[in-house]
N, C-alpha and C. Protein backbone atom coordinates (compact mmCIF):
# COMPACT_ATOMS: atom_id res chain seq x y z
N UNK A 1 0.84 -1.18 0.00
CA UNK A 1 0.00 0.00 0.00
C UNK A 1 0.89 1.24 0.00
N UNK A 2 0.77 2.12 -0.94
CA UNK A 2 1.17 3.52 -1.14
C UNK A 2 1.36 3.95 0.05
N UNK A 3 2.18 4.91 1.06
CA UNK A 3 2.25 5.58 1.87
C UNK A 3 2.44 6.96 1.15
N UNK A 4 1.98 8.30 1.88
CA UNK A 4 1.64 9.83 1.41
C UNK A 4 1.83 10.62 2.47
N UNK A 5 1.99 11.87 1.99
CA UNK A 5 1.58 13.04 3.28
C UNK A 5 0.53 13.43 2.56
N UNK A 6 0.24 14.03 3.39
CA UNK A 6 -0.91 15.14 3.29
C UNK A 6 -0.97 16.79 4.06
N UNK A 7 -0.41 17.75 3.40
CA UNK A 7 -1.19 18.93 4.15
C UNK A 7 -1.91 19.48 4.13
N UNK A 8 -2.98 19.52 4.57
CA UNK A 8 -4.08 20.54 4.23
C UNK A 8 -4.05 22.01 5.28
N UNK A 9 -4.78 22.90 4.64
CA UNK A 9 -4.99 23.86 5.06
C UNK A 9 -6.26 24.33 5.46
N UNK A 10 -6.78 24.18 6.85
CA UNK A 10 -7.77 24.50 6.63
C UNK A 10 -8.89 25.22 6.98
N UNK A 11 -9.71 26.49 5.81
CA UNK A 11 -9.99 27.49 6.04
C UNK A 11 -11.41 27.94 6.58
N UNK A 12 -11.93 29.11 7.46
CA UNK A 12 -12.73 29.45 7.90
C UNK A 12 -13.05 29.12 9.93
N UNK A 13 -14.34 29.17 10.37
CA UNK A 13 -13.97 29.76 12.11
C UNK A 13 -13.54 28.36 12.73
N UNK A 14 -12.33 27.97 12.41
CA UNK A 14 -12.06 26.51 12.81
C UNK A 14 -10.70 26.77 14.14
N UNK A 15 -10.95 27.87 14.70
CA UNK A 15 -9.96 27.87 15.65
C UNK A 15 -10.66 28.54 16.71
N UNK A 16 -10.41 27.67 18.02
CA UNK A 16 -11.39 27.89 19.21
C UNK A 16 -12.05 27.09 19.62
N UNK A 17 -12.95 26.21 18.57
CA UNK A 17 -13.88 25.50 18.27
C UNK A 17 -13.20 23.86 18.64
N UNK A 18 -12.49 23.51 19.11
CA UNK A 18 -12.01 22.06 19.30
C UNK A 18 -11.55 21.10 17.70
N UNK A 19 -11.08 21.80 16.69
CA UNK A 19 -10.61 21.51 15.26
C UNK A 19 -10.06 20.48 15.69
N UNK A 20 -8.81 21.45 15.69
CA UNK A 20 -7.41 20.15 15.74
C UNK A 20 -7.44 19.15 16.86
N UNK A 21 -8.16 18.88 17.80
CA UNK A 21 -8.14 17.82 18.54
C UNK A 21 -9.15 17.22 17.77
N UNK A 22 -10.25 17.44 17.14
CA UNK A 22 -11.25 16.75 16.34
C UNK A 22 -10.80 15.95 15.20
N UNK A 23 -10.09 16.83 14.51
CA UNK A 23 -9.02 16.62 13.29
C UNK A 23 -7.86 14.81 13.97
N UNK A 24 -7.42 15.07 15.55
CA UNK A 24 -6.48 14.42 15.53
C UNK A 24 -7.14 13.33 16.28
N UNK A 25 -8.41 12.87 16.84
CA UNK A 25 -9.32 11.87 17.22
C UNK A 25 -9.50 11.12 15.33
N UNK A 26 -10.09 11.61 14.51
CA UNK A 26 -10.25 11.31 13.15
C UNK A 26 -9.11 10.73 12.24
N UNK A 27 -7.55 11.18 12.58
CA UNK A 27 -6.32 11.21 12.03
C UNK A 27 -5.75 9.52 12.71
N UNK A 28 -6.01 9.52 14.20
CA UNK A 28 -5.59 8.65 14.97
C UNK A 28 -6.15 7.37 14.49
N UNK A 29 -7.61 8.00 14.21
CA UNK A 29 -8.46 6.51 14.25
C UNK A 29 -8.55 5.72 12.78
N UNK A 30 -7.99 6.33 12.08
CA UNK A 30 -7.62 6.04 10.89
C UNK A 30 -6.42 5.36 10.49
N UNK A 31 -5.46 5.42 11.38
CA UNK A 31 -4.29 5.08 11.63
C UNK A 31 -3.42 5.63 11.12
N UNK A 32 -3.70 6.86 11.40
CA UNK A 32 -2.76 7.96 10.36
C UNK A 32 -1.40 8.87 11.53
N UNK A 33 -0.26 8.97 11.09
CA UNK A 33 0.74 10.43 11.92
C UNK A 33 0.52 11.01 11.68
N UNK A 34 1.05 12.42 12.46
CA UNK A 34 1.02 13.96 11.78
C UNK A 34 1.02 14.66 13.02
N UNK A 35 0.27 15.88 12.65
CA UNK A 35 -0.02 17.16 13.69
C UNK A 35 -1.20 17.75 12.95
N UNK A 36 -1.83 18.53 13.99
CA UNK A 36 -2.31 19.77 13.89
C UNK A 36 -2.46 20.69 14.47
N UNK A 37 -2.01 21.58 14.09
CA UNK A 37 -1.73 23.06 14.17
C UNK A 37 -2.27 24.31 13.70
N UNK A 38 -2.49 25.18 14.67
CA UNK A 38 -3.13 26.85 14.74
C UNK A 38 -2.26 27.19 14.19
N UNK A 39 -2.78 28.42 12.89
CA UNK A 39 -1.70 29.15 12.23
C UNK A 39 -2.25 30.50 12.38
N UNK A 40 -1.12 31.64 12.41
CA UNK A 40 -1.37 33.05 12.70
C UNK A 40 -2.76 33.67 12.06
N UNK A 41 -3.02 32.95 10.74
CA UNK A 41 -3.86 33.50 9.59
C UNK A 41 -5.26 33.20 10.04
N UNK A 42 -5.39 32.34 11.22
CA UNK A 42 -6.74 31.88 11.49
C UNK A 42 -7.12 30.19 10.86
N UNK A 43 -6.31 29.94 9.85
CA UNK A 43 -6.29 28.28 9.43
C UNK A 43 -5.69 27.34 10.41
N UNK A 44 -6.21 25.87 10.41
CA UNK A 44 -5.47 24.81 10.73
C UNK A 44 -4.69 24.34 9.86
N UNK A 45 -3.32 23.59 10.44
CA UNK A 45 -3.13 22.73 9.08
C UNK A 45 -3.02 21.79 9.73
N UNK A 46 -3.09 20.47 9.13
CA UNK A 46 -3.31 19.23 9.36
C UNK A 46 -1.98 19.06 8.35
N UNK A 47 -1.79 17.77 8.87
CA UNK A 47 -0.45 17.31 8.09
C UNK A 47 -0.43 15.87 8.88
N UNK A 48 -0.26 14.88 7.46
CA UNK A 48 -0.97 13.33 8.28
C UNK A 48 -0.11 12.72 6.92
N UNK A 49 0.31 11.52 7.80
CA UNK A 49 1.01 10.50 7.13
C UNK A 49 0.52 9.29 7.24
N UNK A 50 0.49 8.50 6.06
CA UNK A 50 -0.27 6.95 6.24
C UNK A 50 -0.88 6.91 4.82
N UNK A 51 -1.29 5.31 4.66
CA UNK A 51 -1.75 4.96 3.89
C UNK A 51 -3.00 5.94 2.61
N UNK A 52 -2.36 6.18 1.64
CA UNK A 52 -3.11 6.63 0.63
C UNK A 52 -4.95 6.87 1.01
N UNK A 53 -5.32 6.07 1.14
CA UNK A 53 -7.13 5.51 1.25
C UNK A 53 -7.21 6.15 2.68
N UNK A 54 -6.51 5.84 3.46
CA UNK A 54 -6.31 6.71 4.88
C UNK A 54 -6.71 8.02 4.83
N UNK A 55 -6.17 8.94 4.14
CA UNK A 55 -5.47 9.88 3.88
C UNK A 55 -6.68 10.74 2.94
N UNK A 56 -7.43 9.75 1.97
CA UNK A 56 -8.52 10.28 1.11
C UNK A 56 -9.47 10.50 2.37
N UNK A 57 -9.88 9.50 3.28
CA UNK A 57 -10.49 9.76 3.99
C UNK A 57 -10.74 10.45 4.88
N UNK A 58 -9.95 11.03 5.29
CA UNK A 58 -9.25 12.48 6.55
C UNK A 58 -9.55 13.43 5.37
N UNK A 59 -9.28 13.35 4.18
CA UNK A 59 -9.29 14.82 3.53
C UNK A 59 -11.23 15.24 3.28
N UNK A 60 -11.77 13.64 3.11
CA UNK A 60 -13.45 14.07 2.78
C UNK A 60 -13.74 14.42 4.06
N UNK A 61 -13.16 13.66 5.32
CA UNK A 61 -13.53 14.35 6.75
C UNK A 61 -13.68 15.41 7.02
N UNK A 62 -12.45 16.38 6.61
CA UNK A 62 -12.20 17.48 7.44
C UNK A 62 -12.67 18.59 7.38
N UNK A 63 -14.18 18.77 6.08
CA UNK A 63 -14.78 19.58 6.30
C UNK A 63 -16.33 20.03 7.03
N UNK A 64 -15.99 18.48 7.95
CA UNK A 64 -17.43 18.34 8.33
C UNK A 64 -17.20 18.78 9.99
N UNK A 65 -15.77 18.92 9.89
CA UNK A 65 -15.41 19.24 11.60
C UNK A 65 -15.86 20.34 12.34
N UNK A 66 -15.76 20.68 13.72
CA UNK A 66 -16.21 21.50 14.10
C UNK A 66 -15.92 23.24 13.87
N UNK A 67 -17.00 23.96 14.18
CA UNK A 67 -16.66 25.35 13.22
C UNK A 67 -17.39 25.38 12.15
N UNK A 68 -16.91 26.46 11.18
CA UNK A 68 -17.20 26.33 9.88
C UNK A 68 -15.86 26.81 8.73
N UNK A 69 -16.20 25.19 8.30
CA UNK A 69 -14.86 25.46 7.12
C UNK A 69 -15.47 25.80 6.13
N UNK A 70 -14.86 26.94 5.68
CA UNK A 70 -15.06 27.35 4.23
C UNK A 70 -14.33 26.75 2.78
N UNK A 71 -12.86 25.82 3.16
CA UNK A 71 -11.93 25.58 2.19
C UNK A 71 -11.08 24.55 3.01
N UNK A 72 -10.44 23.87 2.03
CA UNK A 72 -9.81 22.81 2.61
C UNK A 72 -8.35 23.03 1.15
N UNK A 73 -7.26 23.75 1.58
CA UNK A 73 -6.54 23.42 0.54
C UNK A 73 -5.45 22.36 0.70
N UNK A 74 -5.25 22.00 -0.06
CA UNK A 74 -4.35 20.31 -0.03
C UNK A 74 -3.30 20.51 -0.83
N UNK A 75 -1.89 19.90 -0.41
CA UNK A 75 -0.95 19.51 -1.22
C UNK A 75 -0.42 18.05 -0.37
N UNK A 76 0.20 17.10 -1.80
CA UNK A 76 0.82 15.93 -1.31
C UNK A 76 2.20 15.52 -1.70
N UNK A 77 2.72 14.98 -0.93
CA UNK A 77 4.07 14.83 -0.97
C UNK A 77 4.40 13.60 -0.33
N UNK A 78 5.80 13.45 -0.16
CA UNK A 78 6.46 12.27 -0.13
C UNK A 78 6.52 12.17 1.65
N UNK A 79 5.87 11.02 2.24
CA UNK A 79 6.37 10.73 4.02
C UNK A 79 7.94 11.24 4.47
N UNK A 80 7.77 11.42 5.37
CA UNK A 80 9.08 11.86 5.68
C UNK A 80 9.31 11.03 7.30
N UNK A 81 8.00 9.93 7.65
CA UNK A 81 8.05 9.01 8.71
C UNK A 81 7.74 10.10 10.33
N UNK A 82 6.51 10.51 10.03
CA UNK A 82 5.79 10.97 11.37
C UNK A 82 5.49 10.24 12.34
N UNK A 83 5.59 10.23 13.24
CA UNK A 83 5.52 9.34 14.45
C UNK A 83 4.21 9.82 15.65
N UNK A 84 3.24 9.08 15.74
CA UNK A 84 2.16 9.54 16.97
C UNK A 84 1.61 10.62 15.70
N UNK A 85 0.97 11.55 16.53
CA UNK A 85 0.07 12.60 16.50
C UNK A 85 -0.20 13.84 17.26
N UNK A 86 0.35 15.00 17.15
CA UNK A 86 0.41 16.04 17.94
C UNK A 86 -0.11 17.11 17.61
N UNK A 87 -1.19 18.02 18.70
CA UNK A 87 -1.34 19.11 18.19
C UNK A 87 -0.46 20.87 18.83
N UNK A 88 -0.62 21.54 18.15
CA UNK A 88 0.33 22.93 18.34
C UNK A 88 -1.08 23.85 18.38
């Protein structure tokens, strides 16, 4: 099975609101690494490593999380071997 990253970015009132621990209950249970993290701009980013199909699935997730996301932007790239799951 393919292994991937994933970062997404993701936009609208998703900070305050319990995101990134929502984001990293969803990330975990999937069996996915990474983080998520508050950024200055008001976005999360998520950034998750694991299986391809994993990974599709966290991305259709993450706009149903708590808050309101307006945008979910994505880029993918090569693992770089994330370990656990942490948020910032």
């Amino acid at each position: 099975m393919t292994q991937r990253r994933l970062v997404a970015l993701v936009d609208g009132h998703v900070q305050g609101v319990g995101f990134r621990w929502w984001a990293r209950g969803e990330a975990v249970g999937l069996g996915l690494a990474g983080s998520a993290e508050n950024l200055a701009d008001g976005r999360v980013r998520v950034v998750a490593e694991g299986p391809e199909d994993a990974l599709a699935e966290l991305l259709r997730r993450l706009p149903s999380g708590p808050g309101r996301v307006k945008d979910v932007a994505r880029e993918w790239a090569e693992p770089v071997g994330e370990k656990g799951f942490d948020t910032f």
